[in-house]
C-alpha atoms as a PDB file:
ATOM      1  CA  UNK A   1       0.000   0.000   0.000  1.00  0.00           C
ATOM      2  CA  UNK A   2       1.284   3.847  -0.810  1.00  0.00           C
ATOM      3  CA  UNK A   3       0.911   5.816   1.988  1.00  0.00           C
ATOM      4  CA  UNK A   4       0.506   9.995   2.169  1.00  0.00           C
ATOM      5  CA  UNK A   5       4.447  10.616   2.197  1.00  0.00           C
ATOM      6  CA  UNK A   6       4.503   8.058  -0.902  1.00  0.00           C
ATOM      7  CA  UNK A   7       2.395  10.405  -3.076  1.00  0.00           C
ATOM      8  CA  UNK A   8       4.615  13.343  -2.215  1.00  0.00           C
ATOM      9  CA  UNK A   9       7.854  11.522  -3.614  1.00  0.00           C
ATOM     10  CA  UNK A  10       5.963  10.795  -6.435  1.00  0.00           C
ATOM     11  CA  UNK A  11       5.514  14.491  -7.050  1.00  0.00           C
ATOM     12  CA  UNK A  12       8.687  15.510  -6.567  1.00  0.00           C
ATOM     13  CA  UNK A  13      10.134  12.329  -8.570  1.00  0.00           C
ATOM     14  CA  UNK A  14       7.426  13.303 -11.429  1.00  0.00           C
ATOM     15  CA  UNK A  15       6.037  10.013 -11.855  1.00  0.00           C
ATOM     16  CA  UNK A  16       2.460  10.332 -12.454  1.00  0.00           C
ATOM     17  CA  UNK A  17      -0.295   9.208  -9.491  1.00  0.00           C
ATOM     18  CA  UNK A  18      -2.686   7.135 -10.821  1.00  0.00           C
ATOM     19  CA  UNK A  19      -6.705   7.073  -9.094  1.00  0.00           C
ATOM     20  CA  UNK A  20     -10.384   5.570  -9.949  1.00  0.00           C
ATOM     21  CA  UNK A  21     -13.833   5.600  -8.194  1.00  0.00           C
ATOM     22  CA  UNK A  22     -14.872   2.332  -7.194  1.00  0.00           C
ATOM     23  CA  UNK A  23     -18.534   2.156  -5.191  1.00  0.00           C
ATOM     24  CA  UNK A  24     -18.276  -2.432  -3.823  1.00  0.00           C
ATOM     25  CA  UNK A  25     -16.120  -5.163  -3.729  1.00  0.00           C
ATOM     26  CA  UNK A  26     -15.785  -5.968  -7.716  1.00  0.00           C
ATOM     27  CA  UNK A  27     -14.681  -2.525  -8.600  1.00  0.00           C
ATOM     28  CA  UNK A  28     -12.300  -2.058  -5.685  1.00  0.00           C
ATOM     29  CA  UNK A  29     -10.721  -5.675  -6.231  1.00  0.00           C
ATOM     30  CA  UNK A  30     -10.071  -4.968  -9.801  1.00  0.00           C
ATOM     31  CA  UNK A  31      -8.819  -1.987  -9.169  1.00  0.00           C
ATOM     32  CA  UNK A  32      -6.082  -2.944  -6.810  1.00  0.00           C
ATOM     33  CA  UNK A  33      -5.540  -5.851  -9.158  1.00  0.00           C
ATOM     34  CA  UNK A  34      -5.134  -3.488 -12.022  1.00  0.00           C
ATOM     35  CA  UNK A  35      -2.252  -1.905  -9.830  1.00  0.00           C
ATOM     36  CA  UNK A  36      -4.278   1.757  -9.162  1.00  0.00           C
ATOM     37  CA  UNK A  37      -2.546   4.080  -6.839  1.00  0.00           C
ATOM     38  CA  UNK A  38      -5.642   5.594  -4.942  1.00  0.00           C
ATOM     39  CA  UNK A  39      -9.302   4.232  -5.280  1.00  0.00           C
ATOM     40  CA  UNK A  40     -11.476   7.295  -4.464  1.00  0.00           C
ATOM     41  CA  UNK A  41     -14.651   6.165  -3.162  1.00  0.00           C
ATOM     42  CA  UNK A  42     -16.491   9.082  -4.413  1.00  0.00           C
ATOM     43  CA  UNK A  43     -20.350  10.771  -3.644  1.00  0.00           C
ATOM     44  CA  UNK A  44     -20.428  10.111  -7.963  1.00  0.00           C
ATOM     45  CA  UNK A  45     -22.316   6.969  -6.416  1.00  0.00           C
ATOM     46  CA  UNK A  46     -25.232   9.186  -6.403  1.00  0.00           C
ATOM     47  CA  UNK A  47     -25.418   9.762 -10.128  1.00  0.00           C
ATOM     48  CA  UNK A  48     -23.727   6.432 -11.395  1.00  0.00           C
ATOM     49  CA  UNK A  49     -25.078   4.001  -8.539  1.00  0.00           C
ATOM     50  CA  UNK A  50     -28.306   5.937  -7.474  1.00  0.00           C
ATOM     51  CA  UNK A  51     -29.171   7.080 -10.656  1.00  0.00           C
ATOM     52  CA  UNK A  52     -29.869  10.713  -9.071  1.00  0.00           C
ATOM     53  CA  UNK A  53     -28.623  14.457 -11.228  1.00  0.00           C
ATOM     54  CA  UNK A  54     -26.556  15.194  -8.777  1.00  0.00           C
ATOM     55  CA  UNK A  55     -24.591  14.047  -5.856  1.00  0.00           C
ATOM     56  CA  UNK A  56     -26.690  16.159  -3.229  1.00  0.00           C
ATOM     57  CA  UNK A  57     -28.786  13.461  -2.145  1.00  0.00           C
ATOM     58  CA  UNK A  58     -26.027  11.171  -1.054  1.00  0.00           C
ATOM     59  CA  UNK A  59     -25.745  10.344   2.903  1.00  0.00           C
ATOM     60  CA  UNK A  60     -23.040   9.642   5.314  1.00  0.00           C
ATOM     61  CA  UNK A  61     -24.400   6.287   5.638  1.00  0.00           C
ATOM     62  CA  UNK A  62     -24.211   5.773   1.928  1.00  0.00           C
ATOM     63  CA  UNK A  63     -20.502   6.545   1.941  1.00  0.00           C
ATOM     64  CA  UNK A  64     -19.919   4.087   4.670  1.00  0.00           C
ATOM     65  CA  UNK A  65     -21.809   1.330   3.213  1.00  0.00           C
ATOM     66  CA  UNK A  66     -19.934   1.333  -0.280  1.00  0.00           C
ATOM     67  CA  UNK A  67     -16.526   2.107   1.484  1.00  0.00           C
ATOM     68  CA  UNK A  68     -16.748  -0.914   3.441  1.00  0.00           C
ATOM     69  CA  UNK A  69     -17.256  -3.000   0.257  1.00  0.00           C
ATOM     70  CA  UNK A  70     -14.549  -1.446  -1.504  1.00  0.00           C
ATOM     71  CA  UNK A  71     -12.439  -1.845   1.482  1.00  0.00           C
ATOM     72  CA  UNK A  72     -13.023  -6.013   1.422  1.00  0.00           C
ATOM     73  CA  UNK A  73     -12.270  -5.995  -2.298  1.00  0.00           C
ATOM     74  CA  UNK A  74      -9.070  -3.760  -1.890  1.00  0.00           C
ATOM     75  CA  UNK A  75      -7.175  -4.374   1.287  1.00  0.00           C
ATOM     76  CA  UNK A  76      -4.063  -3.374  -0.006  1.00  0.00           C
ATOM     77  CA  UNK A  77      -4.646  -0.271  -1.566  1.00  0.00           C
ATOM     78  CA  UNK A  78      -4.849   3.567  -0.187  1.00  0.00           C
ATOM     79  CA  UNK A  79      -8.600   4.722   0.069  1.00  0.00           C
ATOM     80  CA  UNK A  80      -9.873   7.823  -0.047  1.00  0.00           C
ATOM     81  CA  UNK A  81     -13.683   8.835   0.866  1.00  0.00           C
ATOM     82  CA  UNK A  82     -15.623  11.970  -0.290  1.00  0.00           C
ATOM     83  CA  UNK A  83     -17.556  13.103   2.746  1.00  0.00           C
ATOM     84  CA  UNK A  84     -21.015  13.862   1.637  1.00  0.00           C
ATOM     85  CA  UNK A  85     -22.901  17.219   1.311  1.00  0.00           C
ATOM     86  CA  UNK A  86     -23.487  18.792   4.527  1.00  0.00           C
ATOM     87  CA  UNK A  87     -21.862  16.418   6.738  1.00  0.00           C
ATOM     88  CA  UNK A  88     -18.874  18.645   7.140  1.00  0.00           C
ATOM     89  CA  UNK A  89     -20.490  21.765   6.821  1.00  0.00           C
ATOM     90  CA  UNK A  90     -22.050  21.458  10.385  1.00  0.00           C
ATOM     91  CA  UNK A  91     -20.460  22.345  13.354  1.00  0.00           C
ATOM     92  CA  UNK A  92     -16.408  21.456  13.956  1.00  0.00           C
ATOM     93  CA  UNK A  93     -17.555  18.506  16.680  1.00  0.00           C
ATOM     94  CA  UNK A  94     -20.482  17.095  14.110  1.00  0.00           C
ATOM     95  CA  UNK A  95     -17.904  17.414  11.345  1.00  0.00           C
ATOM     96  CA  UNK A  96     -15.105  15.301  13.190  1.00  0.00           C
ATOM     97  CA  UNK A  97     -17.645  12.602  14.286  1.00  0.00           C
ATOM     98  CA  UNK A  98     -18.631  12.713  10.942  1.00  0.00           C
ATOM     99  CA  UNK A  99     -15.039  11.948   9.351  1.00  0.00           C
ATOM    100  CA  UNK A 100     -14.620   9.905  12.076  1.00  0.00           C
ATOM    101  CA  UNK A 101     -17.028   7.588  11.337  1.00  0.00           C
ATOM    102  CA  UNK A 102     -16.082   7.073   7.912  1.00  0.00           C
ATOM    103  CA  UNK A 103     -12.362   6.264   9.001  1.00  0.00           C
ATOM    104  CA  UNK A 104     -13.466   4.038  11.525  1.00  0.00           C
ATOM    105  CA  UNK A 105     -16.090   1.862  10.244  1.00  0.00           C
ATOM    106  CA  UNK A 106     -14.815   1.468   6.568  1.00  0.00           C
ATOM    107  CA  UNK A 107     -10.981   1.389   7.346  1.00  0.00           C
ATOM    108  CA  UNK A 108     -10.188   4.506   4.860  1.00  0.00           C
ATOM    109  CA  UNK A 109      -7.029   6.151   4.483  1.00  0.00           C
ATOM    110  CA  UNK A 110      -8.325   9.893   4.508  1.00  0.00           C
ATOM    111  CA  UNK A 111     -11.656  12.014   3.510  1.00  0.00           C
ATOM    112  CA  UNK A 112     -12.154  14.693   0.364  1.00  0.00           C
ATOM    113  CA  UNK A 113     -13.668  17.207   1.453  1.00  0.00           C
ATOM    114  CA  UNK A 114     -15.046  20.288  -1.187  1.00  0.00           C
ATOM    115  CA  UNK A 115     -14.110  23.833  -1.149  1.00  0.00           C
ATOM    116  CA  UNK A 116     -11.315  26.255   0.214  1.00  0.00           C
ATOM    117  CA  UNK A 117     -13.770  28.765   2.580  1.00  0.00           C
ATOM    118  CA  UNK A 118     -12.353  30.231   5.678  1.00  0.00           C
ATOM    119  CA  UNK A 119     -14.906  27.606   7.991  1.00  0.00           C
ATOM    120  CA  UNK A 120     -13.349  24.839   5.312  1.00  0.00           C
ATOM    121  CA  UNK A 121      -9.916  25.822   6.022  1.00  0.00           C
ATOM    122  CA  UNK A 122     -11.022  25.591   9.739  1.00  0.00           C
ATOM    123  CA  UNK A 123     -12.338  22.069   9.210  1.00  0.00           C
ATOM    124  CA  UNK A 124      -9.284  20.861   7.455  1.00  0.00           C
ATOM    125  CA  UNK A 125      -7.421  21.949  10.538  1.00  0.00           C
ATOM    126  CA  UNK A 126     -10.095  20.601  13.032  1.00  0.00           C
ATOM    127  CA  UNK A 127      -9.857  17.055  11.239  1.00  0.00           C
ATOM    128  CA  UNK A 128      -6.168  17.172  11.441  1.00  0.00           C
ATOM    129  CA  UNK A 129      -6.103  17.955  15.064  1.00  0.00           C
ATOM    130  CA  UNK A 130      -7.941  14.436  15.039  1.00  0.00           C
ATOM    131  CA  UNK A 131      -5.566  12.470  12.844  1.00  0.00           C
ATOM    132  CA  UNK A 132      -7.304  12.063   9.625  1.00  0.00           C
ATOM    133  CA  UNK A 133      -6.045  13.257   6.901  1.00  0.00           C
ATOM    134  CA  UNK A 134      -7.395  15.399   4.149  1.00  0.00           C
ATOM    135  CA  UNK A 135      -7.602  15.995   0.419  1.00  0.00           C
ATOM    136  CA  UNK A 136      -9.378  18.713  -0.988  1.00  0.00           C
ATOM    137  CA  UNK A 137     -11.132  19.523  -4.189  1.00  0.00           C
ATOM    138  CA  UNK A 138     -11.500  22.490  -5.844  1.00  0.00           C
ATOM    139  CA  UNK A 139     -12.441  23.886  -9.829  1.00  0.00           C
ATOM    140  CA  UNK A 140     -16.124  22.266 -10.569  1.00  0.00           C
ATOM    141  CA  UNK A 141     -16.765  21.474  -7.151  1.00  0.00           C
ATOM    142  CA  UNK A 142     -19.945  19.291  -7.573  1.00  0.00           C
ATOM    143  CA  UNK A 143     -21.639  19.906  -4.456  1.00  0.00           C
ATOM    144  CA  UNK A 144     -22.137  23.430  -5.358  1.00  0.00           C
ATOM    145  CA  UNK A 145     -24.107  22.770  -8.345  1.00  0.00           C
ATOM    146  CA  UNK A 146     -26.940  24.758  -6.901  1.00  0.00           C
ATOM    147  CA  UNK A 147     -24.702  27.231  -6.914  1.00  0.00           C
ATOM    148  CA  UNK A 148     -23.497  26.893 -10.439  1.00  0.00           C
ATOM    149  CA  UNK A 149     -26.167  26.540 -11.807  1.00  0.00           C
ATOM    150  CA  UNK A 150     -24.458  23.379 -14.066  1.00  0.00           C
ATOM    151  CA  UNK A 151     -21.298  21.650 -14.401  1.00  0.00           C
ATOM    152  CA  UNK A 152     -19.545  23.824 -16.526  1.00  0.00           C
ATOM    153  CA  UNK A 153     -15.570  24.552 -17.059  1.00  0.00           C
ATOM    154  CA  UNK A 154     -14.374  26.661 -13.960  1.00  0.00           C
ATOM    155  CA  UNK A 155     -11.815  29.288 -13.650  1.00  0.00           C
ATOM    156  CA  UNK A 156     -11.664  30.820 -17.339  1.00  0.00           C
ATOM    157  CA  UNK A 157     -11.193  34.161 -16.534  1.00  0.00           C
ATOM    158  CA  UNK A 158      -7.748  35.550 -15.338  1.00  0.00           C
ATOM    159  CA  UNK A 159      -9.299  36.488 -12.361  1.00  0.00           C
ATOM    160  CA  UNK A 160     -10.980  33.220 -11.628  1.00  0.00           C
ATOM    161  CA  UNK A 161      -7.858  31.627 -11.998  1.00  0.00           C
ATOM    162  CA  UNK A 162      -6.127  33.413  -9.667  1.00  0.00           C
ATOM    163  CA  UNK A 163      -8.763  33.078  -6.953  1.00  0.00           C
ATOM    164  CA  UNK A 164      -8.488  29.616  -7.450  1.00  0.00           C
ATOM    165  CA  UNK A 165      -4.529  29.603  -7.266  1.00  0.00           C
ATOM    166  CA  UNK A 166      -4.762  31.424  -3.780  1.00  0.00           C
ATOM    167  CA  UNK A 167      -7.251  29.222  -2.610  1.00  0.00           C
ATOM    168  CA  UNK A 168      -4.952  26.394  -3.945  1.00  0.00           C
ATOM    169  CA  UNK A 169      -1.817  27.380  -1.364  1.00  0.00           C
ATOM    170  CA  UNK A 170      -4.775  28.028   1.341  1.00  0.00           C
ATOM    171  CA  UNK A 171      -5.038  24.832   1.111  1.00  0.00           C
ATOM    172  CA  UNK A 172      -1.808  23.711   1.299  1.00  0.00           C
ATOM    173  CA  UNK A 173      -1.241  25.644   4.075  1.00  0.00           C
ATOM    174  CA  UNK A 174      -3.851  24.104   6.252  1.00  0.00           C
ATOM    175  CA  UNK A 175      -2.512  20.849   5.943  1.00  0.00           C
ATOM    176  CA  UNK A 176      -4.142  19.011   2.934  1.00  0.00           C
ATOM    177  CA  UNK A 177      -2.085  16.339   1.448  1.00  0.00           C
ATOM    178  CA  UNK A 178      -3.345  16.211  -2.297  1.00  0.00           C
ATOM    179  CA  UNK A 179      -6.032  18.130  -3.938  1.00  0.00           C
ATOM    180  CA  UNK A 180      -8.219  17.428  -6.834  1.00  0.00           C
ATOM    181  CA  UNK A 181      -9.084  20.006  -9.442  1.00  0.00           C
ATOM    182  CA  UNK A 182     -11.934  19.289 -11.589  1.00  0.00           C
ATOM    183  CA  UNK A 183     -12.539  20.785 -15.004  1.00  0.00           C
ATOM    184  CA  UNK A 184     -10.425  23.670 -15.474  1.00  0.00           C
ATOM    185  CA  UNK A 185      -7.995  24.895 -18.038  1.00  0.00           C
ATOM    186  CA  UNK A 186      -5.127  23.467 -18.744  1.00  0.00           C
ATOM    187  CA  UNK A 187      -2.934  26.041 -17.998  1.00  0.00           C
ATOM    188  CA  UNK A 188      -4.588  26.536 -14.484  1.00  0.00           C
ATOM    189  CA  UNK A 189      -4.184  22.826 -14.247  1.00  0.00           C
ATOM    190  CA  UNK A 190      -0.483  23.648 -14.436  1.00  0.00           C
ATOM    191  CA  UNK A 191       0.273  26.544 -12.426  1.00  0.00           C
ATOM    192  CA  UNK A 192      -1.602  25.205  -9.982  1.00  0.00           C
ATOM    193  CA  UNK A 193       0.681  22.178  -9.473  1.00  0.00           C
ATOM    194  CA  UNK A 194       3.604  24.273 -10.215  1.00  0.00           C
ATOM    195  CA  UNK A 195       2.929  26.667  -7.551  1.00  0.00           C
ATOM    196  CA  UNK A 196       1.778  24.190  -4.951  1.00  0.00           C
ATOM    197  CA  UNK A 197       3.837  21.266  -3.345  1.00  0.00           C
ATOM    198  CA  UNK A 198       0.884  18.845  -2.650  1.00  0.00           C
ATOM    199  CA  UNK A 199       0.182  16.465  -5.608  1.00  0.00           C
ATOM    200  CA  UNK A 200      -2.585  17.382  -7.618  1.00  0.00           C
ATOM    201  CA  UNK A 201      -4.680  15.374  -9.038  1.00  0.00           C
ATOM    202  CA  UNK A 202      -6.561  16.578 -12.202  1.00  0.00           C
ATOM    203  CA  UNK A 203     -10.092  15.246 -13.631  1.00  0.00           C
ATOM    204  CA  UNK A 204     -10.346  17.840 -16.736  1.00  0.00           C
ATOM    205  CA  UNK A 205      -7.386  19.577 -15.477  1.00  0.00           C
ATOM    206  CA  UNK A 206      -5.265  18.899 -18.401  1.00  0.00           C
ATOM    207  CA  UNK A 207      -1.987  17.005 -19.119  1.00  0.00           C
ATOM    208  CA  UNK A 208       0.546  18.460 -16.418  1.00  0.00           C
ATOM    209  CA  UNK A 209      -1.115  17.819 -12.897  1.00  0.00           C
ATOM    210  CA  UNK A 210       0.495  15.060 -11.051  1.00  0.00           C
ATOM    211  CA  UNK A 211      -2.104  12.495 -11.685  1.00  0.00           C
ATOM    212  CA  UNK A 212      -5.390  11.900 -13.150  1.00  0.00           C
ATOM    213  CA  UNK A 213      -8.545  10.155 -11.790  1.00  0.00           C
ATOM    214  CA  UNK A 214     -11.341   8.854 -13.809  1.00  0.00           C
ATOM    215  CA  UNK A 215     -14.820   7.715 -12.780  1.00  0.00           C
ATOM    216  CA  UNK A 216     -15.152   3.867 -13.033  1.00  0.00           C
ATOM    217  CA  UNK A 217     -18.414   4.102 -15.031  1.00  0.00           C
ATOM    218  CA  UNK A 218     -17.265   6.183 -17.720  1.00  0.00           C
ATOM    219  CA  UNK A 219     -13.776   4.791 -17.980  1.00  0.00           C
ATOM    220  CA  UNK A 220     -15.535   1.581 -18.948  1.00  0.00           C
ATOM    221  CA  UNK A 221     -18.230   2.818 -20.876  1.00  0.00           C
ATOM    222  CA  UNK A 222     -20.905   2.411 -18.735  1.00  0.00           C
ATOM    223  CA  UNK A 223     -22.124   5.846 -18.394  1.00  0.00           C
ATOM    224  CA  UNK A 224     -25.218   7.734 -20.309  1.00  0.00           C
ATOM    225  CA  UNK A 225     -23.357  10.815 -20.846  1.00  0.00           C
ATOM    226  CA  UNK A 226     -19.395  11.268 -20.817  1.00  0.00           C
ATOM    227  CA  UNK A 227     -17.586  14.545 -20.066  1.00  0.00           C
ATOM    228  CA  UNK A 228     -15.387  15.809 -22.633  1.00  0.00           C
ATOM    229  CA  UNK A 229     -12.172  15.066 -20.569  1.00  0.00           C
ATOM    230  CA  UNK A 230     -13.533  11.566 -20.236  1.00  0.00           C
ATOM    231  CA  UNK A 231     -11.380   8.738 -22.383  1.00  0.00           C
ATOM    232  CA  UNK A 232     -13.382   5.622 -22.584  1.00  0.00           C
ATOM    233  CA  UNK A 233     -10.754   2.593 -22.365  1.00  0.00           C
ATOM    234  CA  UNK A 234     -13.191  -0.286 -22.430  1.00  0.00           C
ATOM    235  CA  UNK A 235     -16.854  -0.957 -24.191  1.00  0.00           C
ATOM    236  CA  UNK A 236     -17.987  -2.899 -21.405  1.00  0.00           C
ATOM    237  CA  UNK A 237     -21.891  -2.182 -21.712  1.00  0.00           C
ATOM    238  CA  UNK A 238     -21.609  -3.681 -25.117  1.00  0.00           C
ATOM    239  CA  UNK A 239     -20.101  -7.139 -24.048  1.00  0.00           C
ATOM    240  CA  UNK A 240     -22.824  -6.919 -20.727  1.00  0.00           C
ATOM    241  CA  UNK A 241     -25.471  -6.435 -23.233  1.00  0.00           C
ATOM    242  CA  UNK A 242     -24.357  -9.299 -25.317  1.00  0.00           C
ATOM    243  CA  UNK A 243     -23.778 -11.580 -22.666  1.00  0.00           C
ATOM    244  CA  UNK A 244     -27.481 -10.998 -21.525  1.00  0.00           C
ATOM    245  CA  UNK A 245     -28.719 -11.202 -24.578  1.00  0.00           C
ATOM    246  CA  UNK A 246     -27.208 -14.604 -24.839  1.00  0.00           C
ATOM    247  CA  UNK A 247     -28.278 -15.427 -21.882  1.00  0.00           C
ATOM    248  CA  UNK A 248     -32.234 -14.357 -22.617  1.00  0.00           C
ATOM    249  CA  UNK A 249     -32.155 -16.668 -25.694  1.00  0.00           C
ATOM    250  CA  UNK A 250     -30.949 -19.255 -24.738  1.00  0.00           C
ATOM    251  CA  UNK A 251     -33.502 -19.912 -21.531  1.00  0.00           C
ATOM    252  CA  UNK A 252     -36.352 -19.020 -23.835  1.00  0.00           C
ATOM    253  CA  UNK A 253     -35.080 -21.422 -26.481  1.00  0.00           C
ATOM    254  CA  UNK A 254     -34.152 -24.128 -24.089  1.00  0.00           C
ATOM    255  CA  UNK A 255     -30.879 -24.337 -24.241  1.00  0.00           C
ATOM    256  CA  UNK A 256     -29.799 -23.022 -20.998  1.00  0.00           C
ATOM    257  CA  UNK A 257     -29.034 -24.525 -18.559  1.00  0.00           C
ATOM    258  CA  UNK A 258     -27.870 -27.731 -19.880  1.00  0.00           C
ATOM    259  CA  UNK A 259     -26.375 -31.170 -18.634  1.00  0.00           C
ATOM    260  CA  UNK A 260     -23.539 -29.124 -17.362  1.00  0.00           C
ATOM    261  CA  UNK A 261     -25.303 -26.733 -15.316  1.00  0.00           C
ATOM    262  CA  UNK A 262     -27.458 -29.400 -13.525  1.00  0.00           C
ATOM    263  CA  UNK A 263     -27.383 -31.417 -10.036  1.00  0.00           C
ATOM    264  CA  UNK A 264     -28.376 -34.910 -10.773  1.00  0.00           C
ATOM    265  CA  UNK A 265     -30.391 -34.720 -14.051  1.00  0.00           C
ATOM    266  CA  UNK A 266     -33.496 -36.622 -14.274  1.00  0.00           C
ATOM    267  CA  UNK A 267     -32.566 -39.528 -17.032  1.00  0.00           C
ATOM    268  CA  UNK A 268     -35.567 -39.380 -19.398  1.00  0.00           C
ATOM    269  CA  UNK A 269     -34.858 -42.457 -20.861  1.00  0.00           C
END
């Protein structure tokens, strides 16, 4: 397993971090088997798994349930957990005993938390005072899609940008140990991780962030609708749909099961 102090060698070696969502035990087995560095078990569950527009309704309890599955299927690999919407946006003690749970009950490795505020800055702090450590996530921060309005491309402006740098070393200052900067420009993607010495991990941050993270859905083609920085690596809904296809026919026509698929066949001779 890599371990926080791991990640920051990597960024100073330049060798590229590699992490993917994974929501139970399949994903987060093949995962580690497919050697990822970080499985980020992420509130996308609400969209991909739930089927909801957004990732508001997703609960603390949600986020422990599918951690602890992931956790069985990947025992050897570094987890990271997105605390939900408002369950760190409550007071400093709720907050901890939020994060708290999650560490304790699904055996993670640290929480993602949204956001670079003054009370967030304060939280990151508060949840370090308590030993768990913390990745941020700034850019298209999708818990604030009611304030967005919709996921669009953040920090396009020059002034946006710089906001977003500042609140980048903010960060870094309070004690995060990676952030994640969603769909942004490229050249923000790489100032930021110029300027700051925490990895940073980009999802539609462009080509020079220390690492990249995909969503396990759309990296396997198993998503409705897929981002422009999305790269699909694998057709996998069209071999599902084939195998169940196969699987349809042949129990309508008969065929399934067969002699090989039965506990002591009735001889109907």
């Amino acid at each position: 397993m890599l371990y926080i102090s791991d990640f920051k060698k990597m960024k100073e070696a330049q060798k590229k971090i590699t992490m993917l969502t994974a929501y139970d035990y399949i994903s987060g087995h093949i995962a580690e088997q497919s050697n990822v560095d970080i499985i980020l078990v992420g509130d996308s569950l609400g969209m991909v798994i739930q089927g909801n527009k957004t990732t508001i309704d997703v609960t603390l309890q949600d986020m422990i349930y599918h951690a602890k599955a992931v956790r069985k299927g990947a025992m050897e690999t570094f987890i990271l957990v997105d605390m939900p919407y408002m369950s760190y946006h409550l007071t400093l003690k709720e907050t901890k005993a939020n994060a708290a749970r999650i560490m304790i009950e699904t055996g993670a490795n640290a929480v993602k938390i949204e956001g670079a505020s003054q009370s967030r800055l304060d939280t990151i702090k508060a949840l370090l005072d308590c030993e768990i450590p913390v990745c941020a996530h700034l850019g298209l921060t999708p818990q604030s899609i009611n304030k967005f309005g919709q996921y669009s491309v953040q920090g396009k402006s020059d002034k946006a940008q710089d906001c977003i740098i500042k609140e980048a070393k903010h960060l870094e200052d309070s004690g995060t140990f990676m952030l994640v900067l969603e769909c942004v420009p490229e050249k923000l993607g790489k100032a930021i991780s110029k300027e700051v010495g925490i990895p940073v991990i980009g999802i539609g941050a462009g080509r020079y962030t220390d690492g990249q993270v995909l969503v396990w859905h759309d990296l396997l083609g198993l998503s409705k609708m897929t981002p422009k920085f999305v790269k699909q690596y694998s057709d996998t809904k069209v071999f599902i749909e084939e195998g169940i296809k196969r699987f349809v026919s042949e129990v309508k026509e008969g065929h399934f099961p067969s002699m090989e698929q039965i506990y002591y066949p009735i001889n109907e001779e």
